[in-house]
Protein backbone atom coordinates (compact mmCIF):
# COMPACT_ATOMS: atom_id res chain seq x y z
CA UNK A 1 -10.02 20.04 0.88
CA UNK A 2 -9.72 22.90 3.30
CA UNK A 3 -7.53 20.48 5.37
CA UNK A 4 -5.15 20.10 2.28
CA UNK A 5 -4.69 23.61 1.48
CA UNK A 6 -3.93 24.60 5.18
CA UNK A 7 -1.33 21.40 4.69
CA UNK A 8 -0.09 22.54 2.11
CA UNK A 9 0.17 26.13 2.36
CA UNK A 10 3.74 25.28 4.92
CA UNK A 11 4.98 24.19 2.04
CA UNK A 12 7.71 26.27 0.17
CA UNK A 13 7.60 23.95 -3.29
CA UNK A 14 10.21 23.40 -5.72
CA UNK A 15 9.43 21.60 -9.42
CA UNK A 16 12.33 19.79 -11.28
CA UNK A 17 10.97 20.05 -14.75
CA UNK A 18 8.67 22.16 -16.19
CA UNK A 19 7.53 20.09 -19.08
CA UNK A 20 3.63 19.19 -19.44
CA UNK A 21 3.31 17.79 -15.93
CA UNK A 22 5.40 19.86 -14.02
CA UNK A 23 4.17 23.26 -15.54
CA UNK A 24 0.95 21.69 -15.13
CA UNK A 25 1.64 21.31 -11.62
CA UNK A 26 2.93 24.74 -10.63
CA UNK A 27 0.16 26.46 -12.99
CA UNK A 28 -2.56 24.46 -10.87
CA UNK A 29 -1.29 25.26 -7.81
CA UNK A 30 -1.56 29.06 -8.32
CA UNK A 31 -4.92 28.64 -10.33
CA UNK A 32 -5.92 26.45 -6.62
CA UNK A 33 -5.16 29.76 -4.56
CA UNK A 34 -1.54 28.62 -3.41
CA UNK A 35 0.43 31.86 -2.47
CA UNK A 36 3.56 30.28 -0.78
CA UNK A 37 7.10 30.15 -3.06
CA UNK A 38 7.07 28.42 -6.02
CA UNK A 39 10.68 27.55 -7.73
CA UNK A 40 11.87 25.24 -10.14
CA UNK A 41 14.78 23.56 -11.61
CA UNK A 42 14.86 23.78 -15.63
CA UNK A 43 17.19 22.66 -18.66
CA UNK A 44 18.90 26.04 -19.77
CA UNK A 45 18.88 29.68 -18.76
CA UNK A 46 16.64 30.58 -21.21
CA UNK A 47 13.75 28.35 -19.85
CA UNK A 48 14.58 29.34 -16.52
CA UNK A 49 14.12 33.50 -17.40
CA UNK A 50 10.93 32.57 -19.51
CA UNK A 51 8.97 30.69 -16.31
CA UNK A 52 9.90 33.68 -14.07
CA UNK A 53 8.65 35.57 -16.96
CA UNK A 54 5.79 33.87 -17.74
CA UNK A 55 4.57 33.61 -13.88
CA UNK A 56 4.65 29.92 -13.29
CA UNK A 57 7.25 30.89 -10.89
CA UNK A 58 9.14 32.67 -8.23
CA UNK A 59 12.65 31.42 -9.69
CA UNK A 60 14.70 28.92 -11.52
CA UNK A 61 17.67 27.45 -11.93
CA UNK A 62 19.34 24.83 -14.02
CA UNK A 63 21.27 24.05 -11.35
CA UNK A 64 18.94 21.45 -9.18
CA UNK A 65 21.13 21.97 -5.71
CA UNK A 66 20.04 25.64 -6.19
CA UNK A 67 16.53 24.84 -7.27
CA UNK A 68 15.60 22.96 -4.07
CA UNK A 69 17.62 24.88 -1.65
CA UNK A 70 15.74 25.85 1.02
CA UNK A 71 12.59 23.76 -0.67
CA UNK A 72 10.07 21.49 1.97
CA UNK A 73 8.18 19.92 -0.82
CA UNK A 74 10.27 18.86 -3.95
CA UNK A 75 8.77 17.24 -7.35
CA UNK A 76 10.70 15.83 -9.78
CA UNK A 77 9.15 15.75 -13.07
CA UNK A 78 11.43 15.09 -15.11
CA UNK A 79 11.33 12.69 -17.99
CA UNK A 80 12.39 8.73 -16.53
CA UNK A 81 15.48 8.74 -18.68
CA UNK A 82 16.88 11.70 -16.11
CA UNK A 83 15.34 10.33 -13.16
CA UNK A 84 18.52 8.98 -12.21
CA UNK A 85 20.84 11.98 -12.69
CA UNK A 86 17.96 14.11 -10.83
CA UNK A 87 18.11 11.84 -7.92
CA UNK A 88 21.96 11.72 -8.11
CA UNK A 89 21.91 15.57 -7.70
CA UNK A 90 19.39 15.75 -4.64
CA UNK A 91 21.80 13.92 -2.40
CA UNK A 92 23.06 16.40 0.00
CA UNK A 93 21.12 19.12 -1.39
CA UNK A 94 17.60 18.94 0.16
CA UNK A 95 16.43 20.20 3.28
CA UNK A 96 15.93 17.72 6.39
CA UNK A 97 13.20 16.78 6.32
CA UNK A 98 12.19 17.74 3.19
CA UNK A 99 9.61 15.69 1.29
CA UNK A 100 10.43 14.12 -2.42
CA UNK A 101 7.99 13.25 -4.85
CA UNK A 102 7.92 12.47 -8.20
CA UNK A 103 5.65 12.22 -11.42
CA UNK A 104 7.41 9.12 -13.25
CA UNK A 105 5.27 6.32 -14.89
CA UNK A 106 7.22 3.88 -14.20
CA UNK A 107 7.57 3.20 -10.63
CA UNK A 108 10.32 -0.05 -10.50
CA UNK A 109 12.72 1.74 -11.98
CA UNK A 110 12.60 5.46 -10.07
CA UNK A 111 12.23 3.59 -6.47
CA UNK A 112 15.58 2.29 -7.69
CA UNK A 113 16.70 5.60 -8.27
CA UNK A 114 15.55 7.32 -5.45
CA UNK A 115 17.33 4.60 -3.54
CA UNK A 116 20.55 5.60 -5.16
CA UNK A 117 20.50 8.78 -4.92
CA UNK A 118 18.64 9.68 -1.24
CA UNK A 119 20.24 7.07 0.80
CA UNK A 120 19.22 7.39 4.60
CA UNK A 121 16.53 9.85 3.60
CA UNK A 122 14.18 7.49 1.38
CA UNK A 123 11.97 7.62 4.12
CA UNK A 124 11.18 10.93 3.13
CA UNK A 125 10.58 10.00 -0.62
CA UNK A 126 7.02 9.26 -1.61
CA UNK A 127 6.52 7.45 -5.41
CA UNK A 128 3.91 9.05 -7.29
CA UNK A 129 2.32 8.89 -11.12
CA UNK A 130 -0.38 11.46 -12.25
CA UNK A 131 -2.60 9.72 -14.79
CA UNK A 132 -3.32 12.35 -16.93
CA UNK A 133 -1.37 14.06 -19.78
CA UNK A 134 -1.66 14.78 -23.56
CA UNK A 135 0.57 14.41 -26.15
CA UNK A 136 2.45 17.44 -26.26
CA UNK A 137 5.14 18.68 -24.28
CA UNK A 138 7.78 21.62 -22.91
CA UNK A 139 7.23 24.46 -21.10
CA UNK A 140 4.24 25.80 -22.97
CA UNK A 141 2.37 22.09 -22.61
CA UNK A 142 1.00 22.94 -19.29
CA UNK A 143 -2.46 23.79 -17.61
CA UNK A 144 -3.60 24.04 -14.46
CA UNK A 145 -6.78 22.02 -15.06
CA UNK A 146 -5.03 18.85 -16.75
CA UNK A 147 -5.48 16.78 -12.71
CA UNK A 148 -8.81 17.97 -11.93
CA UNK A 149 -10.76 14.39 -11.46
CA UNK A 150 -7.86 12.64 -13.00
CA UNK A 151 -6.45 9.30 -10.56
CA UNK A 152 -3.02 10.04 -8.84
CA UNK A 153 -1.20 6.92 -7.77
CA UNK A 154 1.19 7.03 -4.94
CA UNK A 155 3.16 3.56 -4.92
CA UNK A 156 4.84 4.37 -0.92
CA UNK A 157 7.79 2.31 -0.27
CA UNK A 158 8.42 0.69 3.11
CA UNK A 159 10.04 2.97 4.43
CA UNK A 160 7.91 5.76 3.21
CA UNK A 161 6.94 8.26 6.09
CA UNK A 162 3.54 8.76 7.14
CA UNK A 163 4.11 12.38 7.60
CA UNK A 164 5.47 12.51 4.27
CA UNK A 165 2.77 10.49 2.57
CA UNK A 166 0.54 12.91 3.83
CA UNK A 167 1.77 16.13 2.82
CA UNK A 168 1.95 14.83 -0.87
CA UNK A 169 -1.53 13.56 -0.92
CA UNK A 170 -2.71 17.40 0.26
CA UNK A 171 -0.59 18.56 -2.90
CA UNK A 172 -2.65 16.11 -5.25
CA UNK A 173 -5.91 16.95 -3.45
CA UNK A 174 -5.17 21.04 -3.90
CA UNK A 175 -4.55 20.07 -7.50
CA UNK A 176 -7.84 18.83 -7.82
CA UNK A 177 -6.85 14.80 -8.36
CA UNK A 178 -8.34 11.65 -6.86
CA UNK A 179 -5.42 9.88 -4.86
CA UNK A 180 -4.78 5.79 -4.44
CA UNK A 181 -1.93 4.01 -3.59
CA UNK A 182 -0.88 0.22 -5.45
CA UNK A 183 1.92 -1.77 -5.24
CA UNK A 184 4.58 -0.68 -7.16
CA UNK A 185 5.09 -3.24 -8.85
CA UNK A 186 1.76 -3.63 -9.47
CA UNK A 187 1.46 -0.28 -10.81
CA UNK A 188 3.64 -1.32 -13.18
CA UNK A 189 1.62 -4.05 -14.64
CA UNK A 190 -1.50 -1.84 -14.90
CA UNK A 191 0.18 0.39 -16.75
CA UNK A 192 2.09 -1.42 -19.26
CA UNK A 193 -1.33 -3.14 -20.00
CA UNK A 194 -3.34 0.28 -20.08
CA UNK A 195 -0.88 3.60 -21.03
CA UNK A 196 2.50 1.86 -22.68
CA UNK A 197 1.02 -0.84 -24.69
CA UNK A 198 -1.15 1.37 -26.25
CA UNK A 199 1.62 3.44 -27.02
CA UNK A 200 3.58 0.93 -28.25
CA UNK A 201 1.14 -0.10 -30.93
CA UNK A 202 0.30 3.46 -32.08
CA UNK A 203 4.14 4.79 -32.53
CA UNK A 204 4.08 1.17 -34.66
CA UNK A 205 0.82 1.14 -36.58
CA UNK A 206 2.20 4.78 -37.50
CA UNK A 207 5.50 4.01 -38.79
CA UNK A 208 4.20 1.25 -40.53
CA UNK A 209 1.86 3.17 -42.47
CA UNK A 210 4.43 5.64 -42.52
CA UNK A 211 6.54 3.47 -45.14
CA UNK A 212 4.71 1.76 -47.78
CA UNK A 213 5.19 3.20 -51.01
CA UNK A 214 1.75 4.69 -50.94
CA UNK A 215 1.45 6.24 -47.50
CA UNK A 216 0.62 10.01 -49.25
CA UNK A 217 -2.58 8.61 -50.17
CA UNK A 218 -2.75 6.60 -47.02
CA UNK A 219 -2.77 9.26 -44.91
CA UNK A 220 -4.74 11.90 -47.23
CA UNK A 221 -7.95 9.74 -46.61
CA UNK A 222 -7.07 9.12 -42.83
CA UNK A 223 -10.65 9.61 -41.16
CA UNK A 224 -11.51 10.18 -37.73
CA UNK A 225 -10.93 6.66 -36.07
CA UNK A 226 -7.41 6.88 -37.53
CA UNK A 227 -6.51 10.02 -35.98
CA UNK A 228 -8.42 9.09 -32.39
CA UNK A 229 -6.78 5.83 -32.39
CA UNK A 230 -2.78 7.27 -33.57
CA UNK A 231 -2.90 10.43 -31.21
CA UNK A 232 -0.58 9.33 -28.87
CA UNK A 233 1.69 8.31 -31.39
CA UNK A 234 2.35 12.81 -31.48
CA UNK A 235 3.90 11.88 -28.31
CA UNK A 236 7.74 12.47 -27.35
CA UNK A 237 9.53 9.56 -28.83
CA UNK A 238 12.37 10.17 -26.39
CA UNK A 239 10.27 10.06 -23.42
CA UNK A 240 8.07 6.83 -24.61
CA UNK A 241 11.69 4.97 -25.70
CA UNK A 242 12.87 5.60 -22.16
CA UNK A 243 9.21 4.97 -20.41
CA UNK A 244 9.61 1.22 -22.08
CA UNK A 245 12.83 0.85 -21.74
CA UNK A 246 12.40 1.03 -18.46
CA UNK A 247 9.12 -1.32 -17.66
CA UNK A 248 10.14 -3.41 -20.20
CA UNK A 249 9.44 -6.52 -17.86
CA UNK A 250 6.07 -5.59 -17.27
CA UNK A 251 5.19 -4.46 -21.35
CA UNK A 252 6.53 -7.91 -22.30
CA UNK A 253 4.15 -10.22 -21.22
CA UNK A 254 1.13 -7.97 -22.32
CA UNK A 255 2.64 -7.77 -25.61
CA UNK A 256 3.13 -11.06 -26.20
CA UNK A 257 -0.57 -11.77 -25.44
CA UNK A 258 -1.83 -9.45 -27.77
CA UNK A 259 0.49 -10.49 -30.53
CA UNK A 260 -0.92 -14.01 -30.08
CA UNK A 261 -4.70 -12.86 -30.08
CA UNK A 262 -3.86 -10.89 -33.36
CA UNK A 263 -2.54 -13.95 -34.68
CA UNK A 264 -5.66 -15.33 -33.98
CA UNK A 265 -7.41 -12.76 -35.16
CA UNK A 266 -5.29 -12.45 -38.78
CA UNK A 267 -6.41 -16.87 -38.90
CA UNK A 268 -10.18 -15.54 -38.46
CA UNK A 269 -9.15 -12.94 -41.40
CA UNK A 270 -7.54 -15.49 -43.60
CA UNK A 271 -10.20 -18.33 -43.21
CA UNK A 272 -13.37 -16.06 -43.23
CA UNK A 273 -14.33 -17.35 -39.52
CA UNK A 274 -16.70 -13.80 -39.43
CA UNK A 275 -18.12 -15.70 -36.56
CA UNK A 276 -14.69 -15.35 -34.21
CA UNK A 277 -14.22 -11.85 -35.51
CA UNK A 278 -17.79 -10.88 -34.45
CA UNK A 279 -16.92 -12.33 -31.22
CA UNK A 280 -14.23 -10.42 -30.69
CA UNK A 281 -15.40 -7.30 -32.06
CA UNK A 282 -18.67 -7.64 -29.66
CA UNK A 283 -16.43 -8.55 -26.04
CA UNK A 284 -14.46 -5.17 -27.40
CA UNK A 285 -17.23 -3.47 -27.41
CA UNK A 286 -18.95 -4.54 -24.40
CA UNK A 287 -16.06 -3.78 -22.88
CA UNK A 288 -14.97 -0.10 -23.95
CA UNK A 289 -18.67 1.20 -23.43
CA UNK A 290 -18.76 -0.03 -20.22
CA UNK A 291 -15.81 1.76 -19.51
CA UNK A 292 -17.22 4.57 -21.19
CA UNK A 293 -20.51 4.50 -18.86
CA UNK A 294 -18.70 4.53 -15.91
CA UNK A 295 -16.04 7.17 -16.86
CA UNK A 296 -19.64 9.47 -17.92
């Protein structure tokens, strides 16, 4: 760790969005015992005199040449639906041999932007996702202890930079996360199985509920496994429509399995086969507590 922070510390930082992850990011670093500059491109003036206000940091602008002028170490953390434009706006504005990073969870699609937008200097440009998060968002969504244990994946293209790889792993590491790197592609798999999926079906079950004619009294005696289970559906419906959108080609496949074993399941239903739904109850379980145990 020491290692990291002395890495890190020759960093003069700029954060493109200061939403849940990015505010997270720049509250974490100062909570870690980061004193270099912090600054930050944000949405409207307002925002950008609130963070200076607030602490979370040295300046900000809304416009993103200005933001990471002069910047070493840039995160964008913006939502994927304004990856592109971000990227678009970083040509010609960064440093050389200045490091980009982002915080997208899709990784296909924001390669392809990077690509775009950096030219010559994707070699500088190192794909990231934090796997953490809640389901609220905007500037007040952030704390600085939302990546301590929590799994970073960097998906380096490549032409990815050693250098470069390395000075954004010592930014996770300061920030208290546990760093891997997968395939992009790949990446993209695992989580349309494990973080879009899941919100697919909760934003659904939700709205479904949402209108029959007797969803007052649906919802009044809601208990606990309904509100665990529909959490994420509190999520930004902007951000998740784009998130999809985008990884589409992974989600489909997924979804298209489960819609066929809950076809299988709704036969078991119909025909009173409690055998084939205590099967498939019982591998669910198995399976969730074991992820449970190791998890702690």
């Amino acid at each position: 760790m020491s290692a990291a922070r002395d890495k890190l510390a020759a960093e003069r930082i700029s954060v493109i969005g200061l939403g849940l992850i990015g505010g997270s990011i720049v509250r974490g670093l100062r909570a870690a015992g980061y004193t270099g500059p912090i600054q930050a491109g944000v949405a409207d003036a307002a925002e950008a005199k609130r963070a200076v206000e607030l602490g979370l940091v040295d300046r900000a602008e809304t416009d993103t040449a200005k933001a990471v002028a002069g910047a070493t170490l840039v995160v964008v953390a913006v939502p994927i639906g304004a990856m592109g434009a971000v990227f678009a706006e970083l040509a010609g504005a960064i440093a050389p041999g200045a490091v980009v990073t982002d915080t997208g969870s899709t990784k296909l699609s924001v390669i392809e932007n990077a690509r775009a937008g950096m030219g010559p200097g994707i070699g500088h440009y190192v794909p990231g996702h934090p796997i953490a998060g809640t389901e609220r968002s905007g500037l007040d969504a952030g704390f600085a202890q939302l990546f301590d244990g929590r799994r970073v994946i960097l998906t380096p293209t490549p032409e990815t930079d050693a250098d470069a790889l390395s000075r954004v792993e010592a930014l996770w590491s300061v920030l208290g996360a546990r760093v891997s790197e997968m395939d992009a592609a790949h990446h993209d798999e695992v989580l349309a199985a494990t973080s879009h999926l899941p919100h697919v079906l909760a934003f659904t079950l939700v709205d479904t509920l949402a209108r029959m004619a007797e969803r007052t009294e649906i919802f009044e005696y809601a208990a606990g496994g309904f509100t665990d289970f529909t959490r994420i559906a509190s999520s930004n419906p902007e951000l998740w429509s784009d998130i999809v959108t985008a990884n589409h080609d992974a989600i489909l496949p997924v979804l298209e399995r489960y819609i066929g074993d809950l076809e299988a399941v709704r036969t078991a239903i119909a025909s009173g086969e409690r055998a084939t739904l205590a099967a498939t109850f019982g591998r669910a379980k198995d399976a969730r507590d074991g992820l449970a145990a190791e998890r702690g």
